[in-house]
PDB file of N, CA and C in Angstrom:
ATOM      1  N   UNK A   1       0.838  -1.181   0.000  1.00  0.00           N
ATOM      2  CA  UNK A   1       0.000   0.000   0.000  1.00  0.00           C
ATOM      3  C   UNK A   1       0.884   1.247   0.000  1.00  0.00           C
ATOM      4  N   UNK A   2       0.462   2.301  -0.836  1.00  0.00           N
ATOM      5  CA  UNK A   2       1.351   3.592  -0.997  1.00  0.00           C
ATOM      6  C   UNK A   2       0.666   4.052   0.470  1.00  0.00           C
ATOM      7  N   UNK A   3       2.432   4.997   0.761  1.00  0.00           N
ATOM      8  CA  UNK A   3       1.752   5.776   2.383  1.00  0.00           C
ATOM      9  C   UNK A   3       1.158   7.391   1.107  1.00  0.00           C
ATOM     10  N   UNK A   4       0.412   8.374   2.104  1.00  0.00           N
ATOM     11  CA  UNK A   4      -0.077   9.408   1.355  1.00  0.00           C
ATOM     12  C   UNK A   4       0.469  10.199   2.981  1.00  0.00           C
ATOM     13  N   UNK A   5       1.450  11.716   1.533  1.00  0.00           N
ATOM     14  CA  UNK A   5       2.463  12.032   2.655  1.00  0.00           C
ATOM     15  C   UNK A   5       2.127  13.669   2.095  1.00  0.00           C
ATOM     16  N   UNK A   6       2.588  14.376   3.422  1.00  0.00           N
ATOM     17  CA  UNK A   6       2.451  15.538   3.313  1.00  0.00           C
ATOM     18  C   UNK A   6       3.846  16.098   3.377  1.00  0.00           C
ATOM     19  N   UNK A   7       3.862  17.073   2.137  1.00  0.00           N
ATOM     20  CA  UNK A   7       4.895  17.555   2.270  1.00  0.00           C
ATOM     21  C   UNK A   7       5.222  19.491   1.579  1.00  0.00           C
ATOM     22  N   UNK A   8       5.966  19.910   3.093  1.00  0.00           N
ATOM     23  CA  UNK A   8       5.713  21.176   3.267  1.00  0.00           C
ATOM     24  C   UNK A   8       7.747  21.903   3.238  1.00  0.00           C
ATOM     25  N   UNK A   9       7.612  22.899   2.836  1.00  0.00           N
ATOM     26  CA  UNK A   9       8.806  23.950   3.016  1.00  0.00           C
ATOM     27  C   UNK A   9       8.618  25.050   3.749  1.00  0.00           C
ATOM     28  N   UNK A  10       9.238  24.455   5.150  1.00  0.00           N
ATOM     29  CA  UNK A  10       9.177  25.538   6.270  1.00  0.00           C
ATOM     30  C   UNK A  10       9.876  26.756   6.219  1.00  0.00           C
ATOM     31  N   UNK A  11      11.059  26.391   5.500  1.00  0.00           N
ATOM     32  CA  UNK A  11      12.425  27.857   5.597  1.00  0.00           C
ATOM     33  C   UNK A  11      13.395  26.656   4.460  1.00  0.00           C
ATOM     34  N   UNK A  12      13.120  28.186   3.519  1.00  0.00           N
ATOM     35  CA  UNK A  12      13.664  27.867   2.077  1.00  0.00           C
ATOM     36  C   UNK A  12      14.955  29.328   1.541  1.00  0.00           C
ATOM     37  N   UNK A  13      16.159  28.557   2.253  1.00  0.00           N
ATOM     38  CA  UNK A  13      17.168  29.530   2.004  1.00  0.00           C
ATOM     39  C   UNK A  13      17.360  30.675   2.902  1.00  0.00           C
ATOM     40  N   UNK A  14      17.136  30.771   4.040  1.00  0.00           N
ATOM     41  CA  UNK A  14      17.083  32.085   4.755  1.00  0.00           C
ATOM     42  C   UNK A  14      18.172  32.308   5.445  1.00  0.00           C
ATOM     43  N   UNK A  15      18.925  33.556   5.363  1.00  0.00           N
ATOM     44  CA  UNK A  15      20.119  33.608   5.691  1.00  0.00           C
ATOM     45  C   UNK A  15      19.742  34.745   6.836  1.00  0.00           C
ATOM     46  N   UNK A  16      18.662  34.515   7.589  1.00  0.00           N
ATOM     47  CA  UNK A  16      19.097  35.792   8.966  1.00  0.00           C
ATOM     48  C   UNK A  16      17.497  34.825  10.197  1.00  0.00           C
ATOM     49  N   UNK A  17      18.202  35.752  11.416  1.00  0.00           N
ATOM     50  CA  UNK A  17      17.278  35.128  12.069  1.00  0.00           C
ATOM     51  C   UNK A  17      15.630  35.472  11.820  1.00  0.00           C
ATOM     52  N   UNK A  18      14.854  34.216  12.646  1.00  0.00           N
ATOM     53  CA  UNK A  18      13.465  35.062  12.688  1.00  0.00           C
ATOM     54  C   UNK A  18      12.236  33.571  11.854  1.00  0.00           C
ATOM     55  N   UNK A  19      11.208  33.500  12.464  1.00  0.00           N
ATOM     56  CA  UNK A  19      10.220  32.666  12.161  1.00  0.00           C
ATOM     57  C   UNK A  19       9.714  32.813  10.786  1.00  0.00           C
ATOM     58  N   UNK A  20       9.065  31.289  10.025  1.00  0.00           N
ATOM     59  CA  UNK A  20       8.760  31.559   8.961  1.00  0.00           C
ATOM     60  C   UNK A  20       7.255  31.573   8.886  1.00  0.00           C
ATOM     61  N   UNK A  21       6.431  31.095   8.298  1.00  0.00           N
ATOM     62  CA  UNK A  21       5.050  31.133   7.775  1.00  0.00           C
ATOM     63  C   UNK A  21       4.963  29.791   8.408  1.00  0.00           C
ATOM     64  N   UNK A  22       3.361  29.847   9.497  1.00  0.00           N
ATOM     65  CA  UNK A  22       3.355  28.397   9.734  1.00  0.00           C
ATOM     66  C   UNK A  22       2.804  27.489   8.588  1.00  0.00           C
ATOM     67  N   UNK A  23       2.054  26.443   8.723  1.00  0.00           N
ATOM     68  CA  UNK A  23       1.621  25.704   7.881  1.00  0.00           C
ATOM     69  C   UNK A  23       0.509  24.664   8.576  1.00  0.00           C
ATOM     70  N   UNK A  24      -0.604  24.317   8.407  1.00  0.00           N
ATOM     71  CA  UNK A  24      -1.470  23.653   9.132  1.00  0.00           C
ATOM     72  C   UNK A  24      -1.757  22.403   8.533  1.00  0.00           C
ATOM     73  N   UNK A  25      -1.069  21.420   9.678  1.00  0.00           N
ATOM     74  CA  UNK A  25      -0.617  19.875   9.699  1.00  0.00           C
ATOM     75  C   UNK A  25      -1.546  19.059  10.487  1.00  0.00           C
ATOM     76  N   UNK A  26      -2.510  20.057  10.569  1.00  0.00           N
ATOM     77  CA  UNK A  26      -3.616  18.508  11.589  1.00  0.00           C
ATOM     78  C   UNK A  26      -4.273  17.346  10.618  1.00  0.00           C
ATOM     79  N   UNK A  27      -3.770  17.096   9.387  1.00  0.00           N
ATOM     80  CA  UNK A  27      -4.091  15.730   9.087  1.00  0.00           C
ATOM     81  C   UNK A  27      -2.844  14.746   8.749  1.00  0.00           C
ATOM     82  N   UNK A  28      -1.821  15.175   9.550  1.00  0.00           N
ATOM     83  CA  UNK A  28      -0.784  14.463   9.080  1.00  0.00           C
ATOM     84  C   UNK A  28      -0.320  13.980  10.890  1.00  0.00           C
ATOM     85  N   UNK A  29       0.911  12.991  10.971  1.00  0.00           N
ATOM     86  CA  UNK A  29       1.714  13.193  11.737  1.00  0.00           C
ATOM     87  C   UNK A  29       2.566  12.054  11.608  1.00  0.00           C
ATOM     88  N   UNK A  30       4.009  11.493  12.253  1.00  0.00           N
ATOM     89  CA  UNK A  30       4.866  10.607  11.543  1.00  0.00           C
ATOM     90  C   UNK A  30       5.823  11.691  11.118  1.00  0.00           C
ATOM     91  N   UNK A  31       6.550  12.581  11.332  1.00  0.00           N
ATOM     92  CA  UNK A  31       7.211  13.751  10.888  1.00  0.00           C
ATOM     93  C   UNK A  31       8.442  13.181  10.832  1.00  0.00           C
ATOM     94  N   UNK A  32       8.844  13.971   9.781  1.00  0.00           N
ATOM     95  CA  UNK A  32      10.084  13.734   9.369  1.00  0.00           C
ATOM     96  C   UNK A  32      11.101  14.800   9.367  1.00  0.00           C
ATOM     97  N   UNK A  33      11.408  15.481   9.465  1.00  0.00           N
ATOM     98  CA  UNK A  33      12.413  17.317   9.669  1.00  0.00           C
ATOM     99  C   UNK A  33      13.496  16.724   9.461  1.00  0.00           C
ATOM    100  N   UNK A  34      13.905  17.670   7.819  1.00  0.00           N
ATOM    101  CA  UNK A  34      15.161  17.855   7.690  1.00  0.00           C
ATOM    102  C   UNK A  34      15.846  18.809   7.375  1.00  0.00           C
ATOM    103  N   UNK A  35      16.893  19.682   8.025  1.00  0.00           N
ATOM    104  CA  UNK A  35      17.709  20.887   8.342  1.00  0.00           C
ATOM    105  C   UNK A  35      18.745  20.776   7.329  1.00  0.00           C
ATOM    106  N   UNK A  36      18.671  21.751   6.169  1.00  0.00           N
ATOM    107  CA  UNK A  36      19.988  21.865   5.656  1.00  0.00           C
ATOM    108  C   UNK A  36      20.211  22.893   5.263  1.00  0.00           C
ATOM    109  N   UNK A  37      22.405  23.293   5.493  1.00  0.00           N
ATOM    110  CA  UNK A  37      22.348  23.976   5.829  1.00  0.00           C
ATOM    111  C   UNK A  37      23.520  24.595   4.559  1.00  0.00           C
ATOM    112  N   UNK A  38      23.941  25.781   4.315  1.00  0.00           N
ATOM    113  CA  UNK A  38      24.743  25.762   3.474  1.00  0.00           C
ATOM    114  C   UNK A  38      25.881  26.885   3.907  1.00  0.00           C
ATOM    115  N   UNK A  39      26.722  27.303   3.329  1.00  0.00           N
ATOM    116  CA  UNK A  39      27.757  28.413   3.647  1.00  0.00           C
ATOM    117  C   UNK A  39      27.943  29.031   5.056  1.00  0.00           C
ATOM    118  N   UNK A  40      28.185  27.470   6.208  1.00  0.00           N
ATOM    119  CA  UNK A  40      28.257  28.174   7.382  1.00  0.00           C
ATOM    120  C   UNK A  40      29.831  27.818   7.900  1.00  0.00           C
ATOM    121  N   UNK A  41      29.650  28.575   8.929  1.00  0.00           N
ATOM    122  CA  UNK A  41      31.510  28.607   9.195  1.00  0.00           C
ATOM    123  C   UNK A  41      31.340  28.485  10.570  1.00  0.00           C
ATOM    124  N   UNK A  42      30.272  29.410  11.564  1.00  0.00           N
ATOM    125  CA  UNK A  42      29.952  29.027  12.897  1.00  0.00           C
ATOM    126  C   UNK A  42      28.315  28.964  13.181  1.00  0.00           C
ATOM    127  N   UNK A  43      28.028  29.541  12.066  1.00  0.00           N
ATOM    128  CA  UNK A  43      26.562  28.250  12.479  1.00  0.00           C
ATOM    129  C   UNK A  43      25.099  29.572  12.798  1.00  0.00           C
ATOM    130  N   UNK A  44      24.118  28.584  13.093  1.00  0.00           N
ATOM    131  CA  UNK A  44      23.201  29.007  13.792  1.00  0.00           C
ATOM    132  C   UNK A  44      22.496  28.058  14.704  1.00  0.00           C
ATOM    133  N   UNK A  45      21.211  28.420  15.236  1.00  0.00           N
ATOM    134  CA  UNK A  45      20.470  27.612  15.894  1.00  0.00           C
ATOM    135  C   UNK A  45      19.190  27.378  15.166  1.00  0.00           C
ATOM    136  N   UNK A  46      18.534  26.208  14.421  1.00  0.00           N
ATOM    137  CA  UNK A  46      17.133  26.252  13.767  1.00  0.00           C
ATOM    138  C   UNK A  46      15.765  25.444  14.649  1.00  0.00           C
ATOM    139  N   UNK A  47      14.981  25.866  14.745  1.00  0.00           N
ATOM    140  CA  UNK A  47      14.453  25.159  15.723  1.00  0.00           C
ATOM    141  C   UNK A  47      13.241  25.295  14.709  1.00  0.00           C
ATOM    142  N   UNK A  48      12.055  23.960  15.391  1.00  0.00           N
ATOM    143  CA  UNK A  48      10.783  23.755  14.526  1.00  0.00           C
ATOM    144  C   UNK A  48       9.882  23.490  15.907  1.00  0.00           C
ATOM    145  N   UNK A  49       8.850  24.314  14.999  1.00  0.00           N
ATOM    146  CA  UNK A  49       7.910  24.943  16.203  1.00  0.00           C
ATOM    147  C   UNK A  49       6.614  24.613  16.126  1.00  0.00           C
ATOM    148  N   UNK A  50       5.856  24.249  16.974  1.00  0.00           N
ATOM    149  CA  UNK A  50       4.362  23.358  16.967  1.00  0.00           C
ATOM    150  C   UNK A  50       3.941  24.255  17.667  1.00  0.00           C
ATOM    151  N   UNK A  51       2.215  24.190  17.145  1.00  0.00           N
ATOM    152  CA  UNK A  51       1.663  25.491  17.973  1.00  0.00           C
ATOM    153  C   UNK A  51       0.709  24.413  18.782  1.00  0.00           C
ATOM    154  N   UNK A  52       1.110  24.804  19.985  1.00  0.00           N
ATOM    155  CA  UNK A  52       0.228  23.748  21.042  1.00  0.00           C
ATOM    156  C   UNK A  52      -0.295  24.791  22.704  1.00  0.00           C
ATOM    157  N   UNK A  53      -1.707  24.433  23.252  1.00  0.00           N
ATOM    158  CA  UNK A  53      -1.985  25.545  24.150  1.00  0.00           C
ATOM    159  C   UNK A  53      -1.935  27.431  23.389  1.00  0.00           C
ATOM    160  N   UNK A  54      -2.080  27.546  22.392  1.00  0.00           N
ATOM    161  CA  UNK A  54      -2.601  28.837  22.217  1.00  0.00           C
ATOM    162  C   UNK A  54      -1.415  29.467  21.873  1.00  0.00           C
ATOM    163  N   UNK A  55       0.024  28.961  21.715  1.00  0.00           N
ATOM    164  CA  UNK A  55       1.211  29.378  21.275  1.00  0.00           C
ATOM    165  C   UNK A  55       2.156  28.279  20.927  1.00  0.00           C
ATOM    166  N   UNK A  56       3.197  29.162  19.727  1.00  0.00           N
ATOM    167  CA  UNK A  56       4.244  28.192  19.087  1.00  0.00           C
ATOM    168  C   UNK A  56       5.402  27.784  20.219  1.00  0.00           C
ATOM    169  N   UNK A  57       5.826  26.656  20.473  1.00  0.00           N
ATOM    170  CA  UNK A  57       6.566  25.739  21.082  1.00  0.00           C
ATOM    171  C   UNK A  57       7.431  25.221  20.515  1.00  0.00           C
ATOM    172  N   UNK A  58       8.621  24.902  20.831  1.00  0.00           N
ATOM    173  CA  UNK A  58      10.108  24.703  19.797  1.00  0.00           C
ATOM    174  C   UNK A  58       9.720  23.252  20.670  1.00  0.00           C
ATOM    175  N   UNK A  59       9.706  21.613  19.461  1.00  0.00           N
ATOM    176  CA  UNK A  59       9.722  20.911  19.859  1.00  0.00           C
ATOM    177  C   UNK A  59      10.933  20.710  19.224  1.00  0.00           C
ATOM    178  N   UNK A  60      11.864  20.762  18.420  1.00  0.00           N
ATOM    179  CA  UNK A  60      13.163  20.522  17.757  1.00  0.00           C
ATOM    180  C   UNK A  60      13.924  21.711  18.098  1.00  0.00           C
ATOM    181  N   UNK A  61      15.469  22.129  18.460  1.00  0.00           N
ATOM    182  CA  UNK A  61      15.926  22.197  18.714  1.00  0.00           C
ATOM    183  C   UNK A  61      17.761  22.280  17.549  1.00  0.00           C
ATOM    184  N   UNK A  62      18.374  22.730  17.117  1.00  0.00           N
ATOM    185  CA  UNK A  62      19.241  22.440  16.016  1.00  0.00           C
ATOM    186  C   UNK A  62      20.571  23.254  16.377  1.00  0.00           C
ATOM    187  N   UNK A  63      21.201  23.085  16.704  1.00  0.00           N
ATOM    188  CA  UNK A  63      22.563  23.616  16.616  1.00  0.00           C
ATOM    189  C   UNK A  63      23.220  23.295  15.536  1.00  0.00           C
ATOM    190  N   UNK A  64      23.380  24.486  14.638  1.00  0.00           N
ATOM    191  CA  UNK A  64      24.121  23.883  13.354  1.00  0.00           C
ATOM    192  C   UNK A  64      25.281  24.138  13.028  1.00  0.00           C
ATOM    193  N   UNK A  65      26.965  23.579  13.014  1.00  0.00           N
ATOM    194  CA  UNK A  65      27.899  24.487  12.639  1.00  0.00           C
ATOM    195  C   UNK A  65      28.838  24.088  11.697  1.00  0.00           C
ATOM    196  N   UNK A  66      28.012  23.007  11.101  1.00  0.00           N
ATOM    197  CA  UNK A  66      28.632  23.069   9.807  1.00  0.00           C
ATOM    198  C   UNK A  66      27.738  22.670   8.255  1.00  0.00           C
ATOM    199  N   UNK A  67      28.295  23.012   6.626  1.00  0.00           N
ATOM    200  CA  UNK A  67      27.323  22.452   5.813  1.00  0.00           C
ATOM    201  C   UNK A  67      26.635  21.398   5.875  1.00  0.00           C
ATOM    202  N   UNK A  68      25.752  20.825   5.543  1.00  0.00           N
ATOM    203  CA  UNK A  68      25.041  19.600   5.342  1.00  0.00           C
ATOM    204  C   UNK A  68      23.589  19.464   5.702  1.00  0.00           C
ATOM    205  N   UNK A  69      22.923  18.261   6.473  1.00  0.00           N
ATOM    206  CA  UNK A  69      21.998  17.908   6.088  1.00  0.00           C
ATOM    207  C   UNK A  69      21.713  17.739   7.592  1.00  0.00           C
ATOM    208  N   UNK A  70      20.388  17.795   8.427  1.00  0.00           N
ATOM    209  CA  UNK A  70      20.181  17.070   9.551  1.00  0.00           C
ATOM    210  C   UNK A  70      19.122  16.680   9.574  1.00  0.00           C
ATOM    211  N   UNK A  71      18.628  15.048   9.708  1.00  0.00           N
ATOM    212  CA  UNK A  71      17.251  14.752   9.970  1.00  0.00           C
ATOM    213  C   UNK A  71      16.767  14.525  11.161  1.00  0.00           C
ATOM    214  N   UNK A  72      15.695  14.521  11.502  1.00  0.00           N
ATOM    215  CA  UNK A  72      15.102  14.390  12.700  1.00  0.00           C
ATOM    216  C   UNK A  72      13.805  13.684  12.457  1.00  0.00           C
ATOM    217  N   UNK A  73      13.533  13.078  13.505  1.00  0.00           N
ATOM    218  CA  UNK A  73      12.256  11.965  13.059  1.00  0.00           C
ATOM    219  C   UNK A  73      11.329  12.386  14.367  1.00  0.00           C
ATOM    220  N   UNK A  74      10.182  12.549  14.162  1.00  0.00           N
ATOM    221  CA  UNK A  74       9.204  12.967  15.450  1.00  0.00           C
ATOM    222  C   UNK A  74       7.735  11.674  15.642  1.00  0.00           C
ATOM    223  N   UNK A  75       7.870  10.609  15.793  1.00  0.00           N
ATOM    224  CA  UNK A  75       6.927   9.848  16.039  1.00  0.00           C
ATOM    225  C   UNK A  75       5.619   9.984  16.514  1.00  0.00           C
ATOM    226  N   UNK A  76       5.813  10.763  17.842  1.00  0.00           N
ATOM    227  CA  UNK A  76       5.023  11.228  18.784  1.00  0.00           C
ATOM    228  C   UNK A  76       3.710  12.213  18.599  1.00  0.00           C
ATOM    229  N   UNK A  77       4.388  13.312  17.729  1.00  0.00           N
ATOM    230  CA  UNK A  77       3.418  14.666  17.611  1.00  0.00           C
ATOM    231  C   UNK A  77       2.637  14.493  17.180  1.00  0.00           C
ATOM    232  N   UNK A  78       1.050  15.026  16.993  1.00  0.00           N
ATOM    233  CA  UNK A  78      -0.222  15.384  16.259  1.00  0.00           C
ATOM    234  C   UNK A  78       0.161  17.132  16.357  1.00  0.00           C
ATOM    235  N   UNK A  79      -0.188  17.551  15.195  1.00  0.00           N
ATOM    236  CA  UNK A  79       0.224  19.097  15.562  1.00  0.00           C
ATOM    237  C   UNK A  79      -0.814  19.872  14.871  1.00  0.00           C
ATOM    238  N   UNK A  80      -1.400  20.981  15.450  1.00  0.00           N
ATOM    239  CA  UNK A  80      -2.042  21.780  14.749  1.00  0.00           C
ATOM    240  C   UNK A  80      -1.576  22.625  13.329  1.00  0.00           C
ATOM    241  N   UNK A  81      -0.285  23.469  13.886  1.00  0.00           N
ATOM    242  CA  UNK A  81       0.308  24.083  13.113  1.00  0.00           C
ATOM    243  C   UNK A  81       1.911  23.357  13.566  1.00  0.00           C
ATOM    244  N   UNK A  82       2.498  23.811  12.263  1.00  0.00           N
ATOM    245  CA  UNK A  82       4.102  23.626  12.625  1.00  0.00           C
ATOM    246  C   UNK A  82       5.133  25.249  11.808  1.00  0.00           C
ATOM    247  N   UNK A  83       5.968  25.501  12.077  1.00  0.00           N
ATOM    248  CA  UNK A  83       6.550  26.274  10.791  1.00  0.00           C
ATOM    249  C   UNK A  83       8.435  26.307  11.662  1.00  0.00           C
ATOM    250  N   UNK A  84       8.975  26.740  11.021  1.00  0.00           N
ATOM    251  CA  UNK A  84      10.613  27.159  11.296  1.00  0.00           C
ATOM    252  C   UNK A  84      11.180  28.186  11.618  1.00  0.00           C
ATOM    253  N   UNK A  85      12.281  28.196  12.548  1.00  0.00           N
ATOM    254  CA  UNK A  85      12.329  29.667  13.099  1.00  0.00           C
ATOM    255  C   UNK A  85      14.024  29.049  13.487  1.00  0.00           C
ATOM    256  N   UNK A  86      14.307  30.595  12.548  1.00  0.00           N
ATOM    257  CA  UNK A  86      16.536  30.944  12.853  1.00  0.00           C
ATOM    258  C   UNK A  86      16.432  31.362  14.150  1.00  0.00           C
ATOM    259  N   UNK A  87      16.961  30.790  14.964  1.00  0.00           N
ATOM    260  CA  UNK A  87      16.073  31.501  16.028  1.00  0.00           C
ATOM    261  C   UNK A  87      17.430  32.264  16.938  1.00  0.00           C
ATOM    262  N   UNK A  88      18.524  31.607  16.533  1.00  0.00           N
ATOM    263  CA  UNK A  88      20.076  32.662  16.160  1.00  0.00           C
ATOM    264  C   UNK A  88      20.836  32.529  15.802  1.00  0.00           C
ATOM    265  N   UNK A  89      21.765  32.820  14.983  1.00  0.00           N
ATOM    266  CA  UNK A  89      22.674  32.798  13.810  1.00  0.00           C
ATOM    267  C   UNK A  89      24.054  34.177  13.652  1.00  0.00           C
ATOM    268  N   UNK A  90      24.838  33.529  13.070  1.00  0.00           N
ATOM    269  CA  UNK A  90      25.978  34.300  12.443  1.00  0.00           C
ATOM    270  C   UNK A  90      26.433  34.070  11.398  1.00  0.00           C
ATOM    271  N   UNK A  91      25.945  33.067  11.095  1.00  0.00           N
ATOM    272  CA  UNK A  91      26.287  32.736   9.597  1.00  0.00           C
ATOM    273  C   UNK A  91      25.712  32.057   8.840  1.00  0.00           C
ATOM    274  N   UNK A  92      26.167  31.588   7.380  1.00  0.00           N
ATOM    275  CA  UNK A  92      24.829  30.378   6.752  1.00  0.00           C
ATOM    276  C   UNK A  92      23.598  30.546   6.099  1.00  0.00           C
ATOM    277  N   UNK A  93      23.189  29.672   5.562  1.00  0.00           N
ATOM    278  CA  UNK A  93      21.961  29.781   5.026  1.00  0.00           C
ATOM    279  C   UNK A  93      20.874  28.352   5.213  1.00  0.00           C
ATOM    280  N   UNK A  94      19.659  28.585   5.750  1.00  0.00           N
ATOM    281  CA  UNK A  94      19.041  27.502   6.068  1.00  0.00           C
ATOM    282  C   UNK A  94      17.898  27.146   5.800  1.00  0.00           C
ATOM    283  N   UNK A  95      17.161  25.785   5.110  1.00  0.00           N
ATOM    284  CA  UNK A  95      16.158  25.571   4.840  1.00  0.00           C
ATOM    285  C   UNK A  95      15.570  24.522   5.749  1.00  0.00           C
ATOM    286  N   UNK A  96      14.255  23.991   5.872  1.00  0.00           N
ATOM    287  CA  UNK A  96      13.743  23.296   6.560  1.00  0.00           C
ATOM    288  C   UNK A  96      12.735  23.049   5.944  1.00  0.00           C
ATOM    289  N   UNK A  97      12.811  21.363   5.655  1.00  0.00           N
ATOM    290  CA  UNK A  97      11.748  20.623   4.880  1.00  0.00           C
ATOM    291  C   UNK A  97      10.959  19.641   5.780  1.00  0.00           C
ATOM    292  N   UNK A  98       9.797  19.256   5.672  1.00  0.00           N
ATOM    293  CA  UNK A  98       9.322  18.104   7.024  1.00  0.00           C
ATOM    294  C   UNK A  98       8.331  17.176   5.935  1.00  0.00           C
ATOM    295  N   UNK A  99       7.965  16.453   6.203  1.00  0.00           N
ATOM    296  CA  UNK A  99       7.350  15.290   5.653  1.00  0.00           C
ATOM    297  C   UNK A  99       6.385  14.509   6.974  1.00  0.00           C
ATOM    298  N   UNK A 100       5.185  14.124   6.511  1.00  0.00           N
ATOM    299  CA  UNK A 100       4.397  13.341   7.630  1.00  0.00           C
ATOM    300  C   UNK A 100       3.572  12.241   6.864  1.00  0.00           C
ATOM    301  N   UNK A 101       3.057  11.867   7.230  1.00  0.00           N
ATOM    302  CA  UNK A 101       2.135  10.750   6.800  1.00  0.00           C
ATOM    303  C   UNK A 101       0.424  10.841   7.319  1.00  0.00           C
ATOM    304  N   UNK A 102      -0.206  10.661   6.268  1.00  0.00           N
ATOM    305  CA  UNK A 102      -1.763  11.028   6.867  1.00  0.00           C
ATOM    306  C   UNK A 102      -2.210   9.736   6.536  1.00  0.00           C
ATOM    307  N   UNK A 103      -2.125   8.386   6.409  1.00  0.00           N
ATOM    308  CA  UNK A 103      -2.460   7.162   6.571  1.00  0.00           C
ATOM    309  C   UNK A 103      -2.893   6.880   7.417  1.00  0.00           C
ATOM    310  N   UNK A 104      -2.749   7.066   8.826  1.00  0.00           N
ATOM    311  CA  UNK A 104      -3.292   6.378  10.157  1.00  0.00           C
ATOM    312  C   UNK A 104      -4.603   7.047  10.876  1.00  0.00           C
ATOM    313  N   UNK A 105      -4.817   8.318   9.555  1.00  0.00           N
ATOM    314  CA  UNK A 105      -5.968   9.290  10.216  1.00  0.00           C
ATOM    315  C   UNK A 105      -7.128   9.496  10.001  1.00  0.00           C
TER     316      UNK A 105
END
């Protein structure tokens, strides 16, 4: 059986701090977050944010300080909203892609 997957671009290239556009994920969950990062030398911090109780909540967390790729797998969450946030930086450029699955819903 094909899974049927949702798939969203939280932060596409952003080279300074600061939150992006959320995105509304309540028929998905099974998350997948992946951080990549490009032209960094000392980095930033990217964090991914679920809006839960009436405000956004950093359930991911990212220290980034060098190029490449970081995935993260979230089993657990049902989320209303989700979106991405530089949340501080000196260098770099960063996108954030997530993937979920709406099969089980």
């Amino acid at each position: 059986m094909l899974k049927s997957l949702q798939k969203i671009t939280l932060l596409n290239g952003v080279s300074a701090t600061g939150a992006g556009s959320s995105f509304s994920v309540e028929r998905a969950k099974g998350w997948t977050f992946a951080i990549a990062s490009t032209s960094v030398t000392t980095g930033a911090t990217v964090d991914v944010e679920a809006y839960i109780g009436g405000a956004f909540r950093v359930i991911h967390s990212q220290a980034v300080t060098a190029d490449g790729n970081v995935v993260i797998r979230d089993d657990h969450g049902h989320y209303e909203k989700l979106r991405g946030n530089v949340s501080a930086r000196t260098d770099g450029t960063y996108s954030v892609f997530i993937t979920g699955t709406t099969d089980s819903l």
